[in-house]
N, C-alpha and C. Protein backbone atom coordinates (compact mmCIF):
# COMPACT_ATOMS: atom_id res chain seq x y z
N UNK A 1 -2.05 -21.47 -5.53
CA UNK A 1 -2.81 -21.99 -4.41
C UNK A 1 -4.27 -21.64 -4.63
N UNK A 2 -5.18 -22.80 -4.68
CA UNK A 2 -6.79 -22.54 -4.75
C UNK A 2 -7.11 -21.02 -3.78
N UNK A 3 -8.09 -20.66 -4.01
CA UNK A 3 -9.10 -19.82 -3.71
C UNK A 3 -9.23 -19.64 -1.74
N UNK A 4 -9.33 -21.37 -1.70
CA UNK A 4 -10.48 -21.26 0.11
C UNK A 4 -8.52 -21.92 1.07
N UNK A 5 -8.36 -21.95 -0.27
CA UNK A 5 -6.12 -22.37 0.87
C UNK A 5 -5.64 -21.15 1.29
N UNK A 6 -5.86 -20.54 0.37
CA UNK A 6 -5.33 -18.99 0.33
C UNK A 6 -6.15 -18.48 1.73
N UNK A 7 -7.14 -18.84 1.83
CA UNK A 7 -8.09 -17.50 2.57
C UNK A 7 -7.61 -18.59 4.30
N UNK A 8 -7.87 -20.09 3.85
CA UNK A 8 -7.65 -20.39 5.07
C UNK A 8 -6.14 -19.97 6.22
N UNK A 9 -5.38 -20.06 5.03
CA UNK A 9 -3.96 -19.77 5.33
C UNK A 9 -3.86 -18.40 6.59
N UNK A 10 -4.56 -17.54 5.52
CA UNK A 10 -4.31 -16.22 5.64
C UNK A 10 -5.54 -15.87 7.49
N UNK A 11 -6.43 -16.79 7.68
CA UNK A 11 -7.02 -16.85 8.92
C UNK A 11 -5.84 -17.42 9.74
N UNK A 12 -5.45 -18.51 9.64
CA UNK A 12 -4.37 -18.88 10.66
C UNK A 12 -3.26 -17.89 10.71
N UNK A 13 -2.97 -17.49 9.82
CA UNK A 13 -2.22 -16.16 10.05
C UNK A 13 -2.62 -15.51 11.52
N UNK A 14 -3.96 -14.71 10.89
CA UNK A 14 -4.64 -14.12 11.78
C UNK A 14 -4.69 -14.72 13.36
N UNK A 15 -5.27 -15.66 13.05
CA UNK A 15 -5.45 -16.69 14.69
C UNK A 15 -4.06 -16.21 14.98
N UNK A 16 -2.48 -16.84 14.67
CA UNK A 16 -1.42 -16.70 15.08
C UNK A 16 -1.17 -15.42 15.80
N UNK A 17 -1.67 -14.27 15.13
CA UNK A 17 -0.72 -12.78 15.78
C UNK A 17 -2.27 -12.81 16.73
N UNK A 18 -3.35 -13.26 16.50
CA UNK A 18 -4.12 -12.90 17.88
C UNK A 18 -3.28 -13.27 19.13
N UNK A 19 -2.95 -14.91 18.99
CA UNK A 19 -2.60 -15.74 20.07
C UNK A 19 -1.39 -14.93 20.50
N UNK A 20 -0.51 -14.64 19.88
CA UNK A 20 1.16 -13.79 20.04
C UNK A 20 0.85 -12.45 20.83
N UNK A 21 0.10 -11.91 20.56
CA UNK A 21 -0.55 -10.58 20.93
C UNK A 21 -0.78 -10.82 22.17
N UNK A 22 -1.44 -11.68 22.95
CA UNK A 22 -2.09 -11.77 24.30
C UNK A 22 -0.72 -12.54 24.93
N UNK A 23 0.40 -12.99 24.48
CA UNK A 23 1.33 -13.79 25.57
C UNK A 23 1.14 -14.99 25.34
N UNK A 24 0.85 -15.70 24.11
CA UNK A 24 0.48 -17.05 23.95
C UNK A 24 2.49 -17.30 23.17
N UNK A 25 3.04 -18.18 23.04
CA UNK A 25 3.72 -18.75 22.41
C UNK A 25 3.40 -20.03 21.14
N UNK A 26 3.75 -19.93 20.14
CA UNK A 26 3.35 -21.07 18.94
C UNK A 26 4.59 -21.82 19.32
N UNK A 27 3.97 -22.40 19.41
CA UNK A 27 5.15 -24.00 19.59
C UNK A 27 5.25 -24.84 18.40
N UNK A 28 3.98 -24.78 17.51
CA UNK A 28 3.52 -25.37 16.13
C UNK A 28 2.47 -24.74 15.62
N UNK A 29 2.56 -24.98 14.21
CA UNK A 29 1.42 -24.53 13.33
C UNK A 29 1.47 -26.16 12.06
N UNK A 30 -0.20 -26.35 11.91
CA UNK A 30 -0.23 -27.56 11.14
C UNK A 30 0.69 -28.85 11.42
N UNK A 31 0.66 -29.30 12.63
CA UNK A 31 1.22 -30.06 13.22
C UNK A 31 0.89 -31.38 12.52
N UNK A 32 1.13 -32.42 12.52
CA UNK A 32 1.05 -33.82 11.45
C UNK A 32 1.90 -35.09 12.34
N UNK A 33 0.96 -36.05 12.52
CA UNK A 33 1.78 -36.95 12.76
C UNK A 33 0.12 -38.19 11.91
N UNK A 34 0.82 -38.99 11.52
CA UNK A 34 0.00 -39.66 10.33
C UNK A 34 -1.16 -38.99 9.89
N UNK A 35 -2.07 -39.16 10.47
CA UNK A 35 -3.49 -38.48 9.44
C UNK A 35 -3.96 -37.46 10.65
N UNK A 36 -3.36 -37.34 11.68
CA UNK A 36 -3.83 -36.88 13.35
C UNK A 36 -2.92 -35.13 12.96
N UNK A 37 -3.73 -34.19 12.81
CA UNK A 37 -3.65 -32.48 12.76
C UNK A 37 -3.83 -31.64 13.45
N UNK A 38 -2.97 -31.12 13.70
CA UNK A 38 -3.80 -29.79 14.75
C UNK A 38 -3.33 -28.10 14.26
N UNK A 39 -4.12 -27.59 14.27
CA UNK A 39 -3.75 -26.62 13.24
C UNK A 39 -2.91 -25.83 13.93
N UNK A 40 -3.06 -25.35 15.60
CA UNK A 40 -2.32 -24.41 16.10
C UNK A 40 -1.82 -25.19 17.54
N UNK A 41 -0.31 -25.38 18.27
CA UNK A 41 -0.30 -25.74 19.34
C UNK A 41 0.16 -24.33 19.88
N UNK A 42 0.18 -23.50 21.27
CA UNK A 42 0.78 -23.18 22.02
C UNK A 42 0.93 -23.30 23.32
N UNK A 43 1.35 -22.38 24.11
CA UNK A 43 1.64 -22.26 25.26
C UNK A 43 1.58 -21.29 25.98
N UNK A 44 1.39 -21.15 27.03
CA UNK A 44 0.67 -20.33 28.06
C UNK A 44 0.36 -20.41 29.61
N UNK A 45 1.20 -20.00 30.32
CA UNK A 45 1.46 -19.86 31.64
C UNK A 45 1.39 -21.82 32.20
N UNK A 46 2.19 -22.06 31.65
CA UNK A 46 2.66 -24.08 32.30
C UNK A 46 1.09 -24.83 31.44
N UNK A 47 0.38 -24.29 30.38
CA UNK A 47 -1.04 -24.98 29.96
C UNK A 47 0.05 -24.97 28.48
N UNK A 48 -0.58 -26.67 27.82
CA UNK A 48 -0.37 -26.45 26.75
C UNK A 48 -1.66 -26.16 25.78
N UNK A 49 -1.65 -25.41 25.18
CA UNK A 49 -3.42 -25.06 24.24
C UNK A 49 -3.14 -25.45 22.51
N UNK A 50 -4.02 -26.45 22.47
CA UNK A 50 -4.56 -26.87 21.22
C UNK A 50 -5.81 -25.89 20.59
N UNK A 51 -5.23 -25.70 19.58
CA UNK A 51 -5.99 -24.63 19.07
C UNK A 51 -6.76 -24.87 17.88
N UNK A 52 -8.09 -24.50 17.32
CA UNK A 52 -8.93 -25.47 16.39
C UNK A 52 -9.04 -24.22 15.35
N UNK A 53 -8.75 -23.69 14.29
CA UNK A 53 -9.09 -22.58 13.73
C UNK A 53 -10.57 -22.75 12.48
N UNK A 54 -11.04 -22.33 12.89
CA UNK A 54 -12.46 -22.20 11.55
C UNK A 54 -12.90 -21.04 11.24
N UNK A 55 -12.81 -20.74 9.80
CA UNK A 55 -13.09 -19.37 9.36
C UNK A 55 -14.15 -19.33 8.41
N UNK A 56 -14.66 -18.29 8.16
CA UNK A 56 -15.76 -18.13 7.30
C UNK A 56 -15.67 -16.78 7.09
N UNK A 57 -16.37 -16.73 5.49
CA UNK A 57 -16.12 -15.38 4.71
C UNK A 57 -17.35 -14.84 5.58
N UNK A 58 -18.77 -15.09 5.65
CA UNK A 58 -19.49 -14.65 6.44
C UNK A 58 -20.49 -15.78 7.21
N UNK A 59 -21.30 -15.54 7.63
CA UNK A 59 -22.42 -16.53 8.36
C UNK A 59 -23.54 -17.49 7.24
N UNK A 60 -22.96 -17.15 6.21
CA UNK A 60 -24.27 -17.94 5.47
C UNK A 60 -24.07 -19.11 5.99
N UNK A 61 -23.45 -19.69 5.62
CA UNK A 61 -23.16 -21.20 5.95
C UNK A 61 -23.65 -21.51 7.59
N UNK A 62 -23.56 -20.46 8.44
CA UNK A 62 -23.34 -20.42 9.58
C UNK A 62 -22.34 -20.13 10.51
N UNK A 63 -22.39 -20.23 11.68
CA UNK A 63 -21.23 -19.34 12.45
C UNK A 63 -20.33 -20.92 12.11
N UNK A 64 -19.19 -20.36 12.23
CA UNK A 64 -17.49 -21.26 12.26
C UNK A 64 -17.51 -22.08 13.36
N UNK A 65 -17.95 -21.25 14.82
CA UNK A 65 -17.95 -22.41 15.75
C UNK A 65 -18.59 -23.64 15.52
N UNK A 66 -19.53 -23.85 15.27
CA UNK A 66 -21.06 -25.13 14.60
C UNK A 66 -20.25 -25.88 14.15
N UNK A 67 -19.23 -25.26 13.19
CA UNK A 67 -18.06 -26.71 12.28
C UNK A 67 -17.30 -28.20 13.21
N UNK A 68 -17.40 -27.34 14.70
CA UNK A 68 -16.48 -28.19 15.61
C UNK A 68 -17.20 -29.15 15.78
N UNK A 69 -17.50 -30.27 15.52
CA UNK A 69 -18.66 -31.55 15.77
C UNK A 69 -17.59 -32.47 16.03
N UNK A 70 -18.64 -33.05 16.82
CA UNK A 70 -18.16 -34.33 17.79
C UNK A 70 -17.00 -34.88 17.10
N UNK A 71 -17.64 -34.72 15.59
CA UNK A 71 -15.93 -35.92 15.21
C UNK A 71 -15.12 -35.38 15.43
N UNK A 72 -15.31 -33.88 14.96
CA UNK A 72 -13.67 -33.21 14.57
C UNK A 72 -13.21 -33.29 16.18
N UNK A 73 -14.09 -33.05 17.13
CA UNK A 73 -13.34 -32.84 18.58
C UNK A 73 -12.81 -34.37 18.53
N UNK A 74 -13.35 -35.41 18.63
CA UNK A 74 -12.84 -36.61 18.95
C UNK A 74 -11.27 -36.68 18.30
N UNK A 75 -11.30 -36.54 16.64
CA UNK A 75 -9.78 -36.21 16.58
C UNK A 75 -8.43 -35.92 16.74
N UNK A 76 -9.00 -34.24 17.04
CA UNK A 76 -8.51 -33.22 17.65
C UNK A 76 -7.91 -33.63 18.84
N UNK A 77 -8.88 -34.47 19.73
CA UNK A 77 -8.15 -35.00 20.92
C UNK A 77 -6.78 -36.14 20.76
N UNK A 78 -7.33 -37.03 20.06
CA UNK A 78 -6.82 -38.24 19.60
C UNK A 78 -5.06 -37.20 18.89
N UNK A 79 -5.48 -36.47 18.20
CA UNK A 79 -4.13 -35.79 18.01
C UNK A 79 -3.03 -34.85 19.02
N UNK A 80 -3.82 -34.65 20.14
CA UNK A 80 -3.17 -33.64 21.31
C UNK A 80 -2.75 -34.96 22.15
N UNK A 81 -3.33 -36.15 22.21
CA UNK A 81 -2.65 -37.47 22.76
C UNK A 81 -1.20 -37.61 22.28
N UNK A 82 -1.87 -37.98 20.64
CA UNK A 82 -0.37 -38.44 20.07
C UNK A 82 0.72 -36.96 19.98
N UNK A 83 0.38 -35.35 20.25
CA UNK A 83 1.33 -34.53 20.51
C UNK A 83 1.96 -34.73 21.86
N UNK A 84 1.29 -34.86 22.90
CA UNK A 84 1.52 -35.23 23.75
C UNK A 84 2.40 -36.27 24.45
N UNK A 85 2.43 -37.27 23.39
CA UNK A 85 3.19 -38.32 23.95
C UNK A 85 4.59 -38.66 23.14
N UNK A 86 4.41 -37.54 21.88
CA UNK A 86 5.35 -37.28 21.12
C UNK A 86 6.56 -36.83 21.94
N UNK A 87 6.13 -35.88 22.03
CA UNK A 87 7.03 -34.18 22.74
C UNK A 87 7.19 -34.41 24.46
N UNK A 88 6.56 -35.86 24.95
CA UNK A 88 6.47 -36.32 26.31
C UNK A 88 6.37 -34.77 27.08
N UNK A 89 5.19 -34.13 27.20
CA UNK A 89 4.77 -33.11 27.76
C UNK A 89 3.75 -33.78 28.71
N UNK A 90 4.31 -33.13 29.77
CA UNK A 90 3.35 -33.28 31.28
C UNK A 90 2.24 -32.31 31.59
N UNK A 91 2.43 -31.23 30.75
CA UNK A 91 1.43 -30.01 30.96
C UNK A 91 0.23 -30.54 31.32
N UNK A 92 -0.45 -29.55 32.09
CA UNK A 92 -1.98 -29.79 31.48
C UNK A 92 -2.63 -29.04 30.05
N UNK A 93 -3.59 -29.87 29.71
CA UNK A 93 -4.01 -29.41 28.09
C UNK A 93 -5.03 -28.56 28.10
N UNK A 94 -5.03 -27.51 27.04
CA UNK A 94 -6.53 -27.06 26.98
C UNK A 94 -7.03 -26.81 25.76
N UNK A 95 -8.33 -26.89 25.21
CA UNK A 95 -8.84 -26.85 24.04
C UNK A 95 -9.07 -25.64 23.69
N UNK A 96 -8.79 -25.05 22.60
CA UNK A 96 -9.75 -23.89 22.60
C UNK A 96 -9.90 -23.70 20.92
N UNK A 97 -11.02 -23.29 20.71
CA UNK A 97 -11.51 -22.70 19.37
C UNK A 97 -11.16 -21.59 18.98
N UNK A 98 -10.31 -21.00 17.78
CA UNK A 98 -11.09 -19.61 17.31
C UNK A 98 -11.63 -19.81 15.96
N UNK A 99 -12.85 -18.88 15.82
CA UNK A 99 -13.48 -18.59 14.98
C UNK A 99 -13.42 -17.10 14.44
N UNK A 100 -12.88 -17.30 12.82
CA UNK A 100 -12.39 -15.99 12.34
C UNK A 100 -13.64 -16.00 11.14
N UNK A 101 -14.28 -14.71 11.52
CA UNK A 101 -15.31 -14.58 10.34
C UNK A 101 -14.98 -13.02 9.49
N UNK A 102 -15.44 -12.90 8.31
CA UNK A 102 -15.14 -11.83 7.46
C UNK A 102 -13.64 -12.03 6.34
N UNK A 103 -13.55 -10.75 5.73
CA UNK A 103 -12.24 -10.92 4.33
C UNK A 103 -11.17 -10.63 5.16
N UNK A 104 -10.29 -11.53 4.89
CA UNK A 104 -8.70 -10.91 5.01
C UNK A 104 -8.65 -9.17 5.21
N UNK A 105 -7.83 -8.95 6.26
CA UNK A 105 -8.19 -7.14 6.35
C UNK A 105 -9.13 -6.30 6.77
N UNK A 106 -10.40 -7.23 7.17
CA UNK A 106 -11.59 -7.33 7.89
C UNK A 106 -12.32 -8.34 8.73
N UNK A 107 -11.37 -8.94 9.47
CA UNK A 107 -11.77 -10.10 10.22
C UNK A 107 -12.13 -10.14 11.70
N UNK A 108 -13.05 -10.15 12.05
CA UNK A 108 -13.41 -10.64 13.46
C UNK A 108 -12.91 -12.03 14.02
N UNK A 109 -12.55 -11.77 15.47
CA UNK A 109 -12.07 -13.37 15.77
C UNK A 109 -12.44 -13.42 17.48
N UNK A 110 -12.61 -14.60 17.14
CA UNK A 110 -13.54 -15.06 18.58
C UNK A 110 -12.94 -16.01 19.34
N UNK A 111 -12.68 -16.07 20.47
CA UNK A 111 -11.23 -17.01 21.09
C UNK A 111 -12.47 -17.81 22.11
N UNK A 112 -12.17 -18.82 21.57
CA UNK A 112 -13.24 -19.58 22.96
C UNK A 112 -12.06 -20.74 23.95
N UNK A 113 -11.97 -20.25 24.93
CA UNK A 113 -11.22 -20.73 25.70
C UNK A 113 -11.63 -21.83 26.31
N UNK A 114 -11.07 -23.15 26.32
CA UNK A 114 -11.75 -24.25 27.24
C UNK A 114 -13.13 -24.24 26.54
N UNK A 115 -13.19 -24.35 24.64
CA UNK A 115 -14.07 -24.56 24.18
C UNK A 115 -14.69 -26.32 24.39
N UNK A 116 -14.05 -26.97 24.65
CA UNK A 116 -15.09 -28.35 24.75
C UNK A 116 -13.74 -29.29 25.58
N UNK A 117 -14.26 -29.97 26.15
CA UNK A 117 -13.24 -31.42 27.46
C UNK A 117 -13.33 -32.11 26.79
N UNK A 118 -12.34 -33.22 26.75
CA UNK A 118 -11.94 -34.42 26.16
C UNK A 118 -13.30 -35.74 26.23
N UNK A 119 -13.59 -35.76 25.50
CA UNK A 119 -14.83 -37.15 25.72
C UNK A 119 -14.10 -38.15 26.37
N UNK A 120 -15.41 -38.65 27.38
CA UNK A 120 -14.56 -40.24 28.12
C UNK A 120 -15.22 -41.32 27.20
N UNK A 121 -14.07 -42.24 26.62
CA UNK A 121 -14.10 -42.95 26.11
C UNK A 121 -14.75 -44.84 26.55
């Protein structure tokens, strides 16, 4: 496995036992339905949470959150639709970001809850 699979992997890892840790449930990880992804679904007190993971070894590039741009949210949504209508879930939805910065074994992670609302189309 390349170099940045390995490291990404190993952040969703991370994201995962954050989310498990606080009372979240994984319902999915790398979810797929045609080209439409979502890297983390869970669950949490009757909310279902779509979860966006972006990691970075450090800030050069910039912080991880900045990565979330309009497209990727537009997606992201477009894919919690088609989970949604998959799994015919009535929940209400919520977005949230984490951003995992630093090495495997040294990672900071940043949970942004109700990071961005669905664009009206």
């Amino acid at each position: 496995m390349a170099q940045h699979n390995e490291f990404g992997r190993i952040s969703e890892d991370r994201a995962v036992a954050y989310l498990m840790a606080r009372g979240y449930t994984i319902r999915n990880r790398n979810w797929r339905l045609g080209h439409k992804e979502i890297d983390i679904v869970a669950q949490k007190n009757g909310v279902l949470v779509v979860v966006e993971v972006k990691a970075r070894r450090d800030n050069r590039y910039g912080d991880p959150v900045d990565a979330v741009t309009d497209d990727k949210i537009r997606r992201l949504v477009q894919a919690a639709h088609a989970y949604v209508r998959y799994h015919r879930i009535s929940w209400p939805v919520r977005f949230d970001v984490i951003a995992i910065t630093g090495e495997p074994g040294n990672q900071m992670v940043e949970h942004i809850e109700d990071a961005f609302y669905p664009p009206l189309y």
